[in-house]
N, C-alpha and C. Protein backbone atom coordinates (compact mmCIF):
# COMPACT_ATOMS: atom_id res chain seq x y z
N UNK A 1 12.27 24.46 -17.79
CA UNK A 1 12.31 23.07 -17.36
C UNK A 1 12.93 22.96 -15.97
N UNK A 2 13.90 23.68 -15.69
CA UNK A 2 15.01 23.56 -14.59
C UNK A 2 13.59 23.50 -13.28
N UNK A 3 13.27 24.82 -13.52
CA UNK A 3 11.48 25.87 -12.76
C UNK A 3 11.11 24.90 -11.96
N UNK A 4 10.56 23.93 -13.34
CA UNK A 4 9.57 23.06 -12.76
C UNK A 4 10.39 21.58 -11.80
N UNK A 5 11.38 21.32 -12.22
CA UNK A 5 12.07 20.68 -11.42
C UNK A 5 12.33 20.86 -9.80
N UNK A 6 12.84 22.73 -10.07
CA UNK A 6 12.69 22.68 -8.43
C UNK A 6 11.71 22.95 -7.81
N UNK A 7 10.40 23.24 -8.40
CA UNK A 7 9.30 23.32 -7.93
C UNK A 7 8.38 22.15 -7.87
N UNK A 8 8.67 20.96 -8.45
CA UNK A 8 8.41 19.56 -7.86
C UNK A 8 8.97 18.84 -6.66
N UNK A 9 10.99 19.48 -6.60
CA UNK A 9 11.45 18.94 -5.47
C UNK A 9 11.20 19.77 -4.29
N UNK A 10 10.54 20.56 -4.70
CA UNK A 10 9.99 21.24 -3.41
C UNK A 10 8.92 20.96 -3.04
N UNK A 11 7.96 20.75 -3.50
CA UNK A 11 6.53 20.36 -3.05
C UNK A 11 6.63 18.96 -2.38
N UNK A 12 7.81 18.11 -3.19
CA UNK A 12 8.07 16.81 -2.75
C UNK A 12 8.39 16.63 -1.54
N UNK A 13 9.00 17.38 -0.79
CA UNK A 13 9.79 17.20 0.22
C UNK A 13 9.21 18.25 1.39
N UNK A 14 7.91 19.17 0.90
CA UNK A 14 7.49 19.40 2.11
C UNK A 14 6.01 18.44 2.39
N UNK A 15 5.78 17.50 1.64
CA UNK A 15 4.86 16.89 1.53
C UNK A 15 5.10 15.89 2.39
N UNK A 16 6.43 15.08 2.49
CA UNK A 16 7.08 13.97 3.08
C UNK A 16 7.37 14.69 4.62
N UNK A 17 7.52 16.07 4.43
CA UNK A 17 7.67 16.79 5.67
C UNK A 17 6.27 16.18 6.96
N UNK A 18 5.71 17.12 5.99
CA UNK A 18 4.37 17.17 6.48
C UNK A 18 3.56 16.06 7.20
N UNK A 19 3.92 14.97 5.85
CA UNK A 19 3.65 13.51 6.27
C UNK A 19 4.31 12.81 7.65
N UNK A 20 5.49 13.19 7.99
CA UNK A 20 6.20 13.10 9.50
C UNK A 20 5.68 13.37 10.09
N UNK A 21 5.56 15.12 10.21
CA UNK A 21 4.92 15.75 11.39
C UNK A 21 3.46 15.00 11.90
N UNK A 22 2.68 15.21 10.68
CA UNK A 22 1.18 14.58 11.44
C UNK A 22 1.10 13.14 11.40
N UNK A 23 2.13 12.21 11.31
CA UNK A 23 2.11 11.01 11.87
C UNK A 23 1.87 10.89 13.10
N UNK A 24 2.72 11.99 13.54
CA UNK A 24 2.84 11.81 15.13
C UNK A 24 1.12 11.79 16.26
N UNK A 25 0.56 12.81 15.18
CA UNK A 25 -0.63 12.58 15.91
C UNK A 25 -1.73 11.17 15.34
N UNK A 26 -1.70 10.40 15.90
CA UNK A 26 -2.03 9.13 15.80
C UNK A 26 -3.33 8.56 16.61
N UNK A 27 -4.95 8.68 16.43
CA UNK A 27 -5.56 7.87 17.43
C UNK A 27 -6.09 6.56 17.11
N UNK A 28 -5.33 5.67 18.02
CA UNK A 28 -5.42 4.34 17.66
C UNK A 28 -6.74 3.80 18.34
N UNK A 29 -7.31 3.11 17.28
CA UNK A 29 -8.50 2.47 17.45
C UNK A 29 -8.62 1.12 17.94
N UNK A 30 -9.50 0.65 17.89
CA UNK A 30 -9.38 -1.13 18.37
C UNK A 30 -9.10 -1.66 17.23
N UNK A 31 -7.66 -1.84 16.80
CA UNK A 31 -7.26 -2.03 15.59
C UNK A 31 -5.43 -2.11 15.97
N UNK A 32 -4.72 -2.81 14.64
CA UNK A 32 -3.22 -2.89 14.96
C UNK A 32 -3.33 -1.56 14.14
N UNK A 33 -3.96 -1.35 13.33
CA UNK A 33 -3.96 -0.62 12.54
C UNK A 33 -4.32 1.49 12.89
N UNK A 34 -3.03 2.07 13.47
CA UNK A 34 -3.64 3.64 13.84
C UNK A 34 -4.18 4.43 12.66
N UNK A 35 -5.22 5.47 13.28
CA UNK A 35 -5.71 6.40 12.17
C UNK A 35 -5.04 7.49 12.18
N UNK A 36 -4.34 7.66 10.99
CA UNK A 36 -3.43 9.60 11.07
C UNK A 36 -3.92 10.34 9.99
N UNK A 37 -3.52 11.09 9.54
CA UNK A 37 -3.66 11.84 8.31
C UNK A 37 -2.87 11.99 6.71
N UNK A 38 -2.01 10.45 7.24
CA UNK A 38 -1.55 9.73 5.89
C UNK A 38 -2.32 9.93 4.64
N UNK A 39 -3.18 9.47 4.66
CA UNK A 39 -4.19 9.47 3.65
C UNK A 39 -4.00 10.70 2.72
N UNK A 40 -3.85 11.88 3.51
CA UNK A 40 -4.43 13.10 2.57
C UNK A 40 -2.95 13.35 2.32
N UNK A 41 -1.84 13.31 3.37
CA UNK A 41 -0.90 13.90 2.42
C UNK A 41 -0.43 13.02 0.97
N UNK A 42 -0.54 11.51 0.84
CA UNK A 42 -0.67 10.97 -0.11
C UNK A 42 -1.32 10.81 -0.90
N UNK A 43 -2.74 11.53 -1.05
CA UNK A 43 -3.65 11.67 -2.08
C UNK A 43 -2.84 13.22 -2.80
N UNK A 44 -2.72 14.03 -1.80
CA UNK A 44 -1.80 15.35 -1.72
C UNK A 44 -0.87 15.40 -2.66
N UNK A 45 0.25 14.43 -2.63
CA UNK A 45 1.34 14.53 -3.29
C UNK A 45 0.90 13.58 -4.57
N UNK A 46 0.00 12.68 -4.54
CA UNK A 46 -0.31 12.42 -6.02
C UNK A 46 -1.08 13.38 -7.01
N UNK A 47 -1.54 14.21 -7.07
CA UNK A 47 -2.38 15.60 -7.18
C UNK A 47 -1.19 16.41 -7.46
N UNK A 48 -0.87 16.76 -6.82
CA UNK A 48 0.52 18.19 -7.02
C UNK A 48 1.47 17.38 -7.71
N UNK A 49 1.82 16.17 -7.70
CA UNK A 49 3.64 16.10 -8.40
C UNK A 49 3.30 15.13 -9.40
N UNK A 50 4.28 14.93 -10.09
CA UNK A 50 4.27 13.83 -11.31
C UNK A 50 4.72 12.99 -10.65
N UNK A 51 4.42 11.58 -11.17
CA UNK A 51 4.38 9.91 -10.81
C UNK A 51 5.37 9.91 -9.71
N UNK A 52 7.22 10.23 -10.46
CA UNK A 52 8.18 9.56 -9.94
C UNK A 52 8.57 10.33 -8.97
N UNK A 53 7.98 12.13 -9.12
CA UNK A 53 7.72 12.70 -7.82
C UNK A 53 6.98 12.45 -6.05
N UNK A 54 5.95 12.01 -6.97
CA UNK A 54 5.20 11.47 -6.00
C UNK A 54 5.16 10.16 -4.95
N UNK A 55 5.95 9.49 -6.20
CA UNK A 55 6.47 8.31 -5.19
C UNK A 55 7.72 8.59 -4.38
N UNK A 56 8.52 9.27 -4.80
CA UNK A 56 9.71 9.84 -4.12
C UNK A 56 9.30 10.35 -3.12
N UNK A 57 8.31 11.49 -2.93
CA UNK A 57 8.00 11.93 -1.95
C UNK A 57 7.72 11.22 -0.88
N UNK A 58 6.65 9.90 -1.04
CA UNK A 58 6.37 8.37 -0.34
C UNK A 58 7.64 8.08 0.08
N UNK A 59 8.29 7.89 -0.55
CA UNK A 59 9.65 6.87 -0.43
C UNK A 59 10.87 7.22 0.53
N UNK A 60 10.51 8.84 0.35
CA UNK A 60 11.71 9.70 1.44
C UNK A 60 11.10 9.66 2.92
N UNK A 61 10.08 10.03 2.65
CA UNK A 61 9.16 9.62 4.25
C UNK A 61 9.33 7.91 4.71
N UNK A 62 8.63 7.00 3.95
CA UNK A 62 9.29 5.49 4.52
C UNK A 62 10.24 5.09 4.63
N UNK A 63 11.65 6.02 3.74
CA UNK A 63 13.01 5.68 4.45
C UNK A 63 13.16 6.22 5.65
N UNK A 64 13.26 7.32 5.85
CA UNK A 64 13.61 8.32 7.02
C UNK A 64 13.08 7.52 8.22
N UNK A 65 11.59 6.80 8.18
CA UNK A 65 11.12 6.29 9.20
C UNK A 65 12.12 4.87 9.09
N UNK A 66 12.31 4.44 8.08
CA UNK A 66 13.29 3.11 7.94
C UNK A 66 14.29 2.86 8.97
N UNK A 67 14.85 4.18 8.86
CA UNK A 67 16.52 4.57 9.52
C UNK A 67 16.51 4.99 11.03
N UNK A 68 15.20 4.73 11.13
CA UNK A 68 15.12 4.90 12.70
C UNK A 68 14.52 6.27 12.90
N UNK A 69 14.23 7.20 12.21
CA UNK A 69 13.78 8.64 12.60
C UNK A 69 12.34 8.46 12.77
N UNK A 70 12.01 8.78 14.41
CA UNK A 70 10.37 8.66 14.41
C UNK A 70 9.12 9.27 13.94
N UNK A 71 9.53 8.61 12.34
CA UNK A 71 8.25 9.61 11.76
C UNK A 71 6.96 9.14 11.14
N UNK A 72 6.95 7.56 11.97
CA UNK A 72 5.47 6.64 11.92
C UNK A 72 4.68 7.10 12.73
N UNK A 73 3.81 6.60 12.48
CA UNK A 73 2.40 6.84 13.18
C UNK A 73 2.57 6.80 14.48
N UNK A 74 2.59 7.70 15.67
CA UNK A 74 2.66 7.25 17.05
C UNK A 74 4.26 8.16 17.32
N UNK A 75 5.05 8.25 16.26
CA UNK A 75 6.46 9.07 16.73
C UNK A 75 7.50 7.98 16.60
N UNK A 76 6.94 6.50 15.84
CA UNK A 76 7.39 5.43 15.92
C UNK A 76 8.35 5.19 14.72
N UNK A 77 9.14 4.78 14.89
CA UNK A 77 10.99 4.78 13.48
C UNK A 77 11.42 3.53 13.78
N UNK A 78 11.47 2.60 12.67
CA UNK A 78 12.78 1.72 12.68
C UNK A 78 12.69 0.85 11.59
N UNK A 79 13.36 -0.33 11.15
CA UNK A 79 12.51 -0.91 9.81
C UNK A 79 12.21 -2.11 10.45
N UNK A 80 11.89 -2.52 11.87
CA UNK A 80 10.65 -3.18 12.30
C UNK A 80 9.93 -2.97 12.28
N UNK A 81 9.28 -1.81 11.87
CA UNK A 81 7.78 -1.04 11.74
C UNK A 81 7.46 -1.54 10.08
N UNK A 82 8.21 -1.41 9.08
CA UNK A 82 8.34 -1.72 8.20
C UNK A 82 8.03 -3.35 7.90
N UNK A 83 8.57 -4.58 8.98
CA UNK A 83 7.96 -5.39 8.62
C UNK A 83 6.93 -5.79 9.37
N UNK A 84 6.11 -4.95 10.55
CA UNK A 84 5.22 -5.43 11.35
C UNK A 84 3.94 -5.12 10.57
N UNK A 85 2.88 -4.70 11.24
CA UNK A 85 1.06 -5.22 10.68
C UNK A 85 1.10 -3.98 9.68
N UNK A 86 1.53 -2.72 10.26
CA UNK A 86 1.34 -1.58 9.35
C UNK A 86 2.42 -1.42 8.02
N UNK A 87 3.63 -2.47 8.08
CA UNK A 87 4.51 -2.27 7.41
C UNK A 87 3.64 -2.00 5.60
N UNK A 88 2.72 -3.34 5.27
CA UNK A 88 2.05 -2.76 3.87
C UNK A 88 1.55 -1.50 4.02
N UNK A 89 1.01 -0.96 4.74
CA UNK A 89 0.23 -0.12 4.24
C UNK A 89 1.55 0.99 3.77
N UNK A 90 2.67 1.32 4.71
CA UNK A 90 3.28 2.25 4.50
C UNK A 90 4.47 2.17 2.80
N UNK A 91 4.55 0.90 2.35
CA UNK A 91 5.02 0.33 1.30
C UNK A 91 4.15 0.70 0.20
N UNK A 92 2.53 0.58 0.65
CA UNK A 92 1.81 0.79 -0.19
C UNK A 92 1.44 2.48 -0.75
N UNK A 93 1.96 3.31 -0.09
CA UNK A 93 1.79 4.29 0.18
C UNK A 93 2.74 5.25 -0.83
N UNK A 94 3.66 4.12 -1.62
CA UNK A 94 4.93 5.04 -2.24
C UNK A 94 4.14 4.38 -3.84
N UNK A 95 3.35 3.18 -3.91
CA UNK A 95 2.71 2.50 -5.23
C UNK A 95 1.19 3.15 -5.16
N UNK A 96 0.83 3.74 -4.51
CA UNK A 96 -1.01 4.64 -4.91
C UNK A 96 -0.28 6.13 -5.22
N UNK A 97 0.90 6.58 -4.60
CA UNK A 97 0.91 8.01 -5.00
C UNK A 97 1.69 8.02 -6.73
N UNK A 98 2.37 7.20 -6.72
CA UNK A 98 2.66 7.05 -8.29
C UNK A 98 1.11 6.58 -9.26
N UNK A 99 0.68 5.71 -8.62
CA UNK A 99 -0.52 5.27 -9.87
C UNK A 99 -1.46 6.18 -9.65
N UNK A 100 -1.66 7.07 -8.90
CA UNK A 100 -2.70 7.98 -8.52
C UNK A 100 -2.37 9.72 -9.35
N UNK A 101 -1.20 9.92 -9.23
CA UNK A 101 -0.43 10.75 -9.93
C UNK A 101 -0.60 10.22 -11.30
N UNK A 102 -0.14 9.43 -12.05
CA UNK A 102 -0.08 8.90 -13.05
C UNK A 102 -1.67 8.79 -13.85
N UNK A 103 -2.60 7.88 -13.29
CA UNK A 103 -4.05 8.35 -13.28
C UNK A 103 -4.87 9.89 -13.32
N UNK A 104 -4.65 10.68 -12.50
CA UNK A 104 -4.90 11.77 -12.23
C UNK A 104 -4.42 13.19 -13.38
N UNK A 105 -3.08 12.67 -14.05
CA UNK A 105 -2.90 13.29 -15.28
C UNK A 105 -1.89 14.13 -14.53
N UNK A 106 -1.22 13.87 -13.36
CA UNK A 106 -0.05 15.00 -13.53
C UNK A 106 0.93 14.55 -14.30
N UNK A 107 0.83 13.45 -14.81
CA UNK A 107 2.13 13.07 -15.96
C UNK A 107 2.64 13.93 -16.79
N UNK A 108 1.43 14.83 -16.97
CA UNK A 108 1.16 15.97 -18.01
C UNK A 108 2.20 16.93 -17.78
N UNK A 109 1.57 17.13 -16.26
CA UNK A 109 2.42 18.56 -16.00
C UNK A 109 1.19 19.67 -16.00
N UNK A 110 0.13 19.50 -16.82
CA UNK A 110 -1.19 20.04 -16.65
C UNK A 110 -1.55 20.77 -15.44
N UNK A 111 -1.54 22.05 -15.41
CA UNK A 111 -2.49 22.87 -14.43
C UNK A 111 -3.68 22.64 -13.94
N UNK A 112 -4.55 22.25 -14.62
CA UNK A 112 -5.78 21.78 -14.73
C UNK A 112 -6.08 20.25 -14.99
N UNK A 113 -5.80 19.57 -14.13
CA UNK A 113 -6.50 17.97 -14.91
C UNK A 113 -8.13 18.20 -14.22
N UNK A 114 -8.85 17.26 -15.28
CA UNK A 114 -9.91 17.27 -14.97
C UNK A 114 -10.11 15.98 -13.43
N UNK A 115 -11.29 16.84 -13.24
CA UNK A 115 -11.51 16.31 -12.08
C UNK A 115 -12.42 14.82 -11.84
N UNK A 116 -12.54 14.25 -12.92
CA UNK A 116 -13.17 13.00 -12.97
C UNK A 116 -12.28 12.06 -12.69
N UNK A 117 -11.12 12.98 -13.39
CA UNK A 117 -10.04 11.86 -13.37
C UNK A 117 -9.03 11.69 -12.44
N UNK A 118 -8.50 12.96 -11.64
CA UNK A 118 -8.52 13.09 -10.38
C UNK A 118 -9.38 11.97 -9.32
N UNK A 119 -11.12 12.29 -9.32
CA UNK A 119 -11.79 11.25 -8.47
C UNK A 119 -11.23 9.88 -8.98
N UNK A 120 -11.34 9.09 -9.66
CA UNK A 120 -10.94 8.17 -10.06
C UNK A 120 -9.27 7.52 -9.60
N UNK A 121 -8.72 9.00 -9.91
CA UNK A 121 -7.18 8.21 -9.32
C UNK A 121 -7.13 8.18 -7.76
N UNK A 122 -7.19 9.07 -7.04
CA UNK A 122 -8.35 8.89 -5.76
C UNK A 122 -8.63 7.74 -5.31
N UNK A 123 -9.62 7.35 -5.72
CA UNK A 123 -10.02 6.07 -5.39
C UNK A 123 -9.56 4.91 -5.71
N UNK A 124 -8.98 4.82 -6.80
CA UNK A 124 -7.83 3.79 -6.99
C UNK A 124 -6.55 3.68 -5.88
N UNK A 125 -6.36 4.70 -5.97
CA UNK A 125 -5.11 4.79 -4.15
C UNK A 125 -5.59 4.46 -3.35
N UNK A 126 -6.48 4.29 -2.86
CA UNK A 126 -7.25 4.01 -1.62
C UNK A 126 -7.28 2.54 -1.90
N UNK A 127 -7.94 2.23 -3.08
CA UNK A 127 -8.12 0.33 -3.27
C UNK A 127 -6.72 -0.02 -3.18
N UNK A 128 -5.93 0.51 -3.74
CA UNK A 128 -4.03 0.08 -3.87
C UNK A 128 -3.75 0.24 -2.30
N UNK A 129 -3.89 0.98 -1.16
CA UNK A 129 -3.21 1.03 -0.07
C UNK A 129 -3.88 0.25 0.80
N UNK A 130 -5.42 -0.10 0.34
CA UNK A 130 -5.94 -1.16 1.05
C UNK A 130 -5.93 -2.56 0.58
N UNK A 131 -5.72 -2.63 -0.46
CA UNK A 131 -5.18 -3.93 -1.20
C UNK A 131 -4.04 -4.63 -0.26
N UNK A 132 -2.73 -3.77 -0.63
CA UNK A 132 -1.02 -4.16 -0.42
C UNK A 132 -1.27 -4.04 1.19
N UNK A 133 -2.32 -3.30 1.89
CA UNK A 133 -1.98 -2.98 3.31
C UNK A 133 -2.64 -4.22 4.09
N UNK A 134 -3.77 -4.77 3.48
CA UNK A 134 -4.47 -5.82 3.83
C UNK A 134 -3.68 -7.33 3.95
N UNK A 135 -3.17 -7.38 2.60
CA UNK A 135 -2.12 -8.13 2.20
C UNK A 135 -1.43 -8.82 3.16
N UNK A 136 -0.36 -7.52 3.72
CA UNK A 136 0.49 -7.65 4.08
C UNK A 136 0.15 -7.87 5.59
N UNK A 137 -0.99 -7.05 6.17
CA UNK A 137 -1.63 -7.79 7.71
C UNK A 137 -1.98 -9.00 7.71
N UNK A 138 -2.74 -9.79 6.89
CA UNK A 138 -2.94 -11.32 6.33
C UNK A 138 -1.50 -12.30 6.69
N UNK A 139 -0.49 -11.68 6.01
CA UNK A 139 0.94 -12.41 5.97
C UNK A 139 1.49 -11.85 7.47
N UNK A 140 1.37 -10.77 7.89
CA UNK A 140 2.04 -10.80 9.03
C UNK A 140 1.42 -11.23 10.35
N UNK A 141 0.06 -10.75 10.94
CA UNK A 141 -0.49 -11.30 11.41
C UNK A 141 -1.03 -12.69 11.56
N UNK A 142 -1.20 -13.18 10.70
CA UNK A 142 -1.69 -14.52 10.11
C UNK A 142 -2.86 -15.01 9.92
N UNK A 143 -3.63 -13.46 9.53
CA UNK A 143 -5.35 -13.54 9.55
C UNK A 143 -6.25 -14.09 8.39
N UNK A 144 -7.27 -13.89 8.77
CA UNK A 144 -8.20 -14.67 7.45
C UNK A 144 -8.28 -12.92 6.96
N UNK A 145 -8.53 -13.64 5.54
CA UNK A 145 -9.56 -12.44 4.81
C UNK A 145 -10.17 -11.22 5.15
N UNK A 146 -11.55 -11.89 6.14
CA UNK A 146 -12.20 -11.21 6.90
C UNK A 146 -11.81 -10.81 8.33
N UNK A 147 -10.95 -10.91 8.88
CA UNK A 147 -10.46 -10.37 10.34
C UNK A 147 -9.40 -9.67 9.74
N UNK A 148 -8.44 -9.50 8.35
CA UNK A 148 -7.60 -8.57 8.00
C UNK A 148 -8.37 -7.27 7.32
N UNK A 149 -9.56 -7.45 6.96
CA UNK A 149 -10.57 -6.27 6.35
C UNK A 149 -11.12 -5.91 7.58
N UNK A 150 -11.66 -6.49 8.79
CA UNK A 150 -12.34 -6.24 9.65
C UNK A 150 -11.27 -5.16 10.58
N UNK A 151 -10.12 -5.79 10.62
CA UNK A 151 -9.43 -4.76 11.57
C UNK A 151 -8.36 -3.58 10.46
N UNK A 152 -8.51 -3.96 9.26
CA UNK A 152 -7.36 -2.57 8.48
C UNK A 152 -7.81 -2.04 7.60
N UNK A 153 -9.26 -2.50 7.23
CA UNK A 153 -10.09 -1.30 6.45
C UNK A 153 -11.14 -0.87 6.42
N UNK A 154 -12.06 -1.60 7.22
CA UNK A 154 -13.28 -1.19 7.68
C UNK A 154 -13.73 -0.30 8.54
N UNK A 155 -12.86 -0.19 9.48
CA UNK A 155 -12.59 0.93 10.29
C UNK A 155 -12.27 2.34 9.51
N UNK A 156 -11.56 2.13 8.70
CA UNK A 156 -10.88 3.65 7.98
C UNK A 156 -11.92 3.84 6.71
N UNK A 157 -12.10 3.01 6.60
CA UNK A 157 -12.81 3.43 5.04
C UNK A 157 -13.79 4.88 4.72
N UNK A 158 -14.32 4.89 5.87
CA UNK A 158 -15.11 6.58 5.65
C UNK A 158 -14.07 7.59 5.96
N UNK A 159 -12.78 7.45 7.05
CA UNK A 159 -12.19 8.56 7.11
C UNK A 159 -11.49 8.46 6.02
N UNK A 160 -10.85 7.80 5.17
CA UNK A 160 -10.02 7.83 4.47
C UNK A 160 -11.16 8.34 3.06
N UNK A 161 -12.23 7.89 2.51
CA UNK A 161 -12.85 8.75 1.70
C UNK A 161 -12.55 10.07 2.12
N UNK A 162 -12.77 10.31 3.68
CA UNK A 162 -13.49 12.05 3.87
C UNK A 162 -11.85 12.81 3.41
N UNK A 163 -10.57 12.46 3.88
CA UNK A 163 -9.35 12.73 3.95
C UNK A 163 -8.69 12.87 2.36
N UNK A 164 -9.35 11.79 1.67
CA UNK A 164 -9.02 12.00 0.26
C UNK A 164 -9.97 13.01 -0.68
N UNK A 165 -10.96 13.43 -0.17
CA UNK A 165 -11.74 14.39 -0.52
C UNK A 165 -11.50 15.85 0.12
N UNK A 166 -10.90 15.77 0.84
CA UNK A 166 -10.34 17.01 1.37
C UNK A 166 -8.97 17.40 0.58
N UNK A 167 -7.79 16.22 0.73
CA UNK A 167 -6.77 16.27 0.03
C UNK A 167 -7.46 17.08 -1.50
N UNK A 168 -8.11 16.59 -2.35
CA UNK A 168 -8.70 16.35 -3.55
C UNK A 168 -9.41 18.30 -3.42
N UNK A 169 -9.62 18.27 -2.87
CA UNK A 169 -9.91 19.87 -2.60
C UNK A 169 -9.25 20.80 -2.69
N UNK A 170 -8.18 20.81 -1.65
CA UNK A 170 -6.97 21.14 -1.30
C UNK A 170 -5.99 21.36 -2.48
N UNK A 171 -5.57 20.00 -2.64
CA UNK A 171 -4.65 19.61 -4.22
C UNK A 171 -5.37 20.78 -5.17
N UNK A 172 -6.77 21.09 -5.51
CA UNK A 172 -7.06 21.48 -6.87
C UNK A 172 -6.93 23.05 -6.79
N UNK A 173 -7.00 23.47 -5.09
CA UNK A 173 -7.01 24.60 -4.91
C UNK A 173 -5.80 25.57 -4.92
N UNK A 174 -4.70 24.63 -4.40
CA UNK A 174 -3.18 24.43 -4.80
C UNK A 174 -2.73 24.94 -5.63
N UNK A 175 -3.44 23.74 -6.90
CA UNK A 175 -2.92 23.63 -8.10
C UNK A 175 -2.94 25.14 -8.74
N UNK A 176 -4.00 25.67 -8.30
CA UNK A 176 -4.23 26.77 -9.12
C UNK A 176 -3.65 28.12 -8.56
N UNK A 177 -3.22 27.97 -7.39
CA UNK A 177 -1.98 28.53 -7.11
C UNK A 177 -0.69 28.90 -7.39
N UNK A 178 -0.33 27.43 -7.47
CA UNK A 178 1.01 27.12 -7.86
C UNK A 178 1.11 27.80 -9.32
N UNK A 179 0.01 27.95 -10.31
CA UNK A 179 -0.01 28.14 -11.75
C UNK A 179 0.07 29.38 -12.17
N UNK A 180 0.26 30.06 -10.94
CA UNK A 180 0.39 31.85 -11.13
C UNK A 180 2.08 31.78 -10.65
């Protein structure tokens, strides 16, 4: 039991690592909204860790950036980032890797979850980070509907499939790593 403990807080925390580092590379589109490689390490850490892992992992990365350490998108830290256009998405980001984890069957602890269910939790993270991320551009910006979809998910929506299908690759190839 101990094993698997530190072999969750480890995966956890190079995941949140990871998630820093390639924030930094950021290309911002005609959008408030930048494109990084968020996506996969949070499809990533819902795949490899259990729920409260996985959100932890989320959660250590959006504090760290909280406290001022520049590890948003762009090299950008503070918890004005937190309440500006991108602030949902990055909030949303600690609630898809728990329900995506949770979905996906690492609750288990399972070596093997099947992979339907995997796709499925997948894509549910993606509706959850574009849901809460949309949301929250709506309320902060002060947009309609359609100019908060037009500029924070329409743009990403194919990279963020291609990124969660890579993650989703990655994760299974991992997994079966980690199980030796």
């Amino acid at each position: 039991m101990k094993h698997d403990h530190i072999r969750q807080l480890t995966i956890a925390a190079l995941i949140a690592a990871c998630l820093a580092v390639t924030s930094w590379i950021a290309a911002l589109l005609p959008s408030s909204v930048p494109l990084t490689l968020q996506t996969f390490f949070v499809v990533l850490a819902a795949l490899l860790l259990r729920p409260r892992w996985a959100a932890a992992s989320m959660l250590c990365y959006v504090a760290l950036g909280a406290i001022g350490l520049p590890v948003f998108a762009g090299g950008k830290g503070g918890a004005a980032i937190l309440v500006g256009p991108t602030g949902g998405y990055l909030v949303a980001f600690v609630v898809a890797a728990y329900v995506g984890s949770a979905l996906a069957g690492s609750a288990s602890g399972a070596t093997r979850p099947r992979l339907w269910r995997q796709i499925l939790a997948v894509l549910m993270m993606i509706l959850v980070v574009d849901t809460i991320g949309t949301a929250w551009l709506i309320y902060s910006l002060n947009l309609s509907i359609p100019a908060a979809l037009t500029a924070g998910v329409l743009p990403f929506l194919v990279g963020d499939v291609i990124k969660a299908a890579a993650a989703l690759t990655v994760a299974r190839l991992l997994a079966r790593a980690l199980a030796n």
